[in-house]
C-alpha atoms as a PDB file:
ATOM      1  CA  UNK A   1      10.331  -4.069  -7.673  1.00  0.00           C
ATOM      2  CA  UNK A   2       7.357  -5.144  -9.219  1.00  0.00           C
ATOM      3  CA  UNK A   3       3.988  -4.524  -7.867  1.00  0.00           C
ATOM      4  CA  UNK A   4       0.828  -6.660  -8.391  1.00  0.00           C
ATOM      5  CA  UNK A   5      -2.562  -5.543  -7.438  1.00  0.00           C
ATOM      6  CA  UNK A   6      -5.068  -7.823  -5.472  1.00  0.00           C
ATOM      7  CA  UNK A   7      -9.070  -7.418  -6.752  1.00  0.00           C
ATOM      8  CA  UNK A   8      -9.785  -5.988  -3.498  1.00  0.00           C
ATOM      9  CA  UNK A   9      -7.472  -3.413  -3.914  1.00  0.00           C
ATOM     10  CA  UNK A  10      -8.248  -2.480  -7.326  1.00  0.00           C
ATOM     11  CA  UNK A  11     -12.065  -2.311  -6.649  1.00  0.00           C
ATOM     12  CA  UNK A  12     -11.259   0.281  -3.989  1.00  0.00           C
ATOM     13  CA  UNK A  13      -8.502   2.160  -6.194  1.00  0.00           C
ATOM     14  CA  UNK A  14     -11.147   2.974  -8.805  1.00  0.00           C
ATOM     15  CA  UNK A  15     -13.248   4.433  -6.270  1.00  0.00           C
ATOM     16  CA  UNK A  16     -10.671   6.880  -5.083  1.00  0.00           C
ATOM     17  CA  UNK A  17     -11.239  10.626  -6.154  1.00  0.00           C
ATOM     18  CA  UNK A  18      -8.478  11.911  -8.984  1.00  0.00           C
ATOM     19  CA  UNK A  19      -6.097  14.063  -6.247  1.00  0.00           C
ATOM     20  CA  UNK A  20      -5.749  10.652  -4.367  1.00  0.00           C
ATOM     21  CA  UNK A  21      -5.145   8.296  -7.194  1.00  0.00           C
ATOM     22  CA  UNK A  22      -2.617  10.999  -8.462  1.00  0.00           C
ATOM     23  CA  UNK A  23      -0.769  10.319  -4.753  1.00  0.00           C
ATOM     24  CA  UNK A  24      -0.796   6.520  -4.907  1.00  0.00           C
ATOM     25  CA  UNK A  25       0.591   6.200  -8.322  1.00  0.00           C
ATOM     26  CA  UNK A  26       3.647   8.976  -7.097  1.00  0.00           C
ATOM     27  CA  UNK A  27       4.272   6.716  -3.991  1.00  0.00           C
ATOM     28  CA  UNK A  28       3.996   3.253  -6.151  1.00  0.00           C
ATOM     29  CA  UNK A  29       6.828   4.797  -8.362  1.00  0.00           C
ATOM     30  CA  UNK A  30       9.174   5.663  -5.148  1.00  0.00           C
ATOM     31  CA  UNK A  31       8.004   1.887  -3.551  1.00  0.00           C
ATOM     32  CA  UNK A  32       9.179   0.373  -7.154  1.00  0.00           C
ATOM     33  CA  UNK A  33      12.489   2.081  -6.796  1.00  0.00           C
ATOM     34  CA  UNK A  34      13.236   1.595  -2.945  1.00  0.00           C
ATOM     35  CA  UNK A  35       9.936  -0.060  -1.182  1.00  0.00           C
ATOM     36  CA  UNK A  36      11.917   1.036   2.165  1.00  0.00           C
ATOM     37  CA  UNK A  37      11.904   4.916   1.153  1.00  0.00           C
ATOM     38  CA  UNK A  38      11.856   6.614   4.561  1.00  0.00           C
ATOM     39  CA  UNK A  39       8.977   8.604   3.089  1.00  0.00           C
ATOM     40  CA  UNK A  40       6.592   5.559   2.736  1.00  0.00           C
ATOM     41  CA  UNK A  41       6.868   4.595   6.026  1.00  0.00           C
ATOM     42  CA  UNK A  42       6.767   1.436   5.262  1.00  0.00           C
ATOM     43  CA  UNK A  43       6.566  -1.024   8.750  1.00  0.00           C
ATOM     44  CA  UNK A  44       5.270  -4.412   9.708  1.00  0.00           C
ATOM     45  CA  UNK A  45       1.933  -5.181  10.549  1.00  0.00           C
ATOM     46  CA  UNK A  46       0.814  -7.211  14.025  1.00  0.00           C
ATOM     47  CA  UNK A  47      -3.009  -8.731  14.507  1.00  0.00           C
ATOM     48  CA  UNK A  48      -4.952  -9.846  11.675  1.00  0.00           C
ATOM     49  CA  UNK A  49      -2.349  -8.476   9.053  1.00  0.00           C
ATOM     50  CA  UNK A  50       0.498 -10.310  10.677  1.00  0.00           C
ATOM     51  CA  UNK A  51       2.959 -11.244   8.320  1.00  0.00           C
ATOM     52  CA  UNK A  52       1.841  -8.394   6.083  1.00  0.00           C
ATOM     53  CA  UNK A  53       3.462  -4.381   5.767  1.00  0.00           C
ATOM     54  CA  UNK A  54       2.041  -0.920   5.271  1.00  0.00           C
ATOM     55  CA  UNK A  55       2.784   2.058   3.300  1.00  0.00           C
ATOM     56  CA  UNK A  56       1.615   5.649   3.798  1.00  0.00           C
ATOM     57  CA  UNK A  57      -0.237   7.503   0.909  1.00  0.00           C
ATOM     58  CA  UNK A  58      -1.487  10.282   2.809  1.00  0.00           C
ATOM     59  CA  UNK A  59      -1.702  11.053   6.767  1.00  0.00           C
ATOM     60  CA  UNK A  60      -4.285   8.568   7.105  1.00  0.00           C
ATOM     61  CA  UNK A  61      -4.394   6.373   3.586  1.00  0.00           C
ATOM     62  CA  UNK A  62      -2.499   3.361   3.805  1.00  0.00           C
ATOM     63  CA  UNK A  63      -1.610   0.631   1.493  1.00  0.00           C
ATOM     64  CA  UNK A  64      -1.085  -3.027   3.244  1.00  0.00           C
ATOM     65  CA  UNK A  65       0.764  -5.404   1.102  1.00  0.00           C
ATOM     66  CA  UNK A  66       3.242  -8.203   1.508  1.00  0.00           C
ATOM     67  CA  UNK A  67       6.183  -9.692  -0.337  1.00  0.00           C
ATOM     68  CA  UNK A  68       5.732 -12.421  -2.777  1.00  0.00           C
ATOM     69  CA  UNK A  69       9.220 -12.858  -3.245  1.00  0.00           C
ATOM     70  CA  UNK A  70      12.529 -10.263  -2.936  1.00  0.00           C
ATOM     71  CA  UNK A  71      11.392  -8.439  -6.902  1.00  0.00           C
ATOM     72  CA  UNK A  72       7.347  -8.622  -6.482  1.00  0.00           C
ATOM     73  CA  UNK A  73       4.882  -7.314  -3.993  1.00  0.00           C
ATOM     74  CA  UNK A  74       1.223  -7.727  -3.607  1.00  0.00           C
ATOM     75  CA  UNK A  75      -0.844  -4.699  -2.628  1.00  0.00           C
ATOM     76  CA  UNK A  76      -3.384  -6.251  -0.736  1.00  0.00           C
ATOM     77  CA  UNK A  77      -5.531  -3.145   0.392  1.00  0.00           C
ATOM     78  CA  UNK A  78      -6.053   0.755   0.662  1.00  0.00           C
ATOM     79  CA  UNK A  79      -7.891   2.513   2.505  1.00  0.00           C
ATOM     80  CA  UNK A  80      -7.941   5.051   5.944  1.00  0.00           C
ATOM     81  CA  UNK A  81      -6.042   3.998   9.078  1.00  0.00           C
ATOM     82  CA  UNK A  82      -8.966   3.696  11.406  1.00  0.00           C
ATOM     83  CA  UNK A  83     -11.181   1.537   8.418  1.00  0.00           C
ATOM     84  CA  UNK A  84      -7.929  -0.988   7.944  1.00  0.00           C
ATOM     85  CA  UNK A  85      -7.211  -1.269  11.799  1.00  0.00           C
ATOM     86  CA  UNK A  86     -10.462  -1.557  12.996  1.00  0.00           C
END
């Protein structure tokens, strides 16, 4: 699986302290191998991100992204549950 990054997202990846960057690069490894890794968490979005999916970094980080195609995914945004679902 292949994994592009949209600006948004990288913009708020470089702000991200060391310990958490650390966590989303071990979790974009396991999504490149098996993006449905019962550790990720990864489930479909409703609302404004319908059509879209989120991972679990953390207890409350989250990574929403969608499919481009079966082999490449966009990761659309990170950031805490409550600032994503607002």
């Amino acid at each position: 699986m292949k994994i592009k990054f949209y600006k948004n997202f990288e913009k708020k990846y470089k702000r991200l302290p060391a310990k958490l960057k650390l966590k989303v690069k071990e979790r974009n490894k396991i999504f490149s191998q098996d993006p449905f890794d019962p550790i990720l968490n990864n489930h479909a979005l409703q609302g404004k991100y319908y059509g879209y999916r989120s991972i679990n970094i953390t207890g409350d980080i989250r990574i929403v992204y969608k499919f481009l195609d079966k082999n490449v995914a966009l990761f659309v945004d990170i950031d805490s549950h409550s600032n994503l679902y607002r």
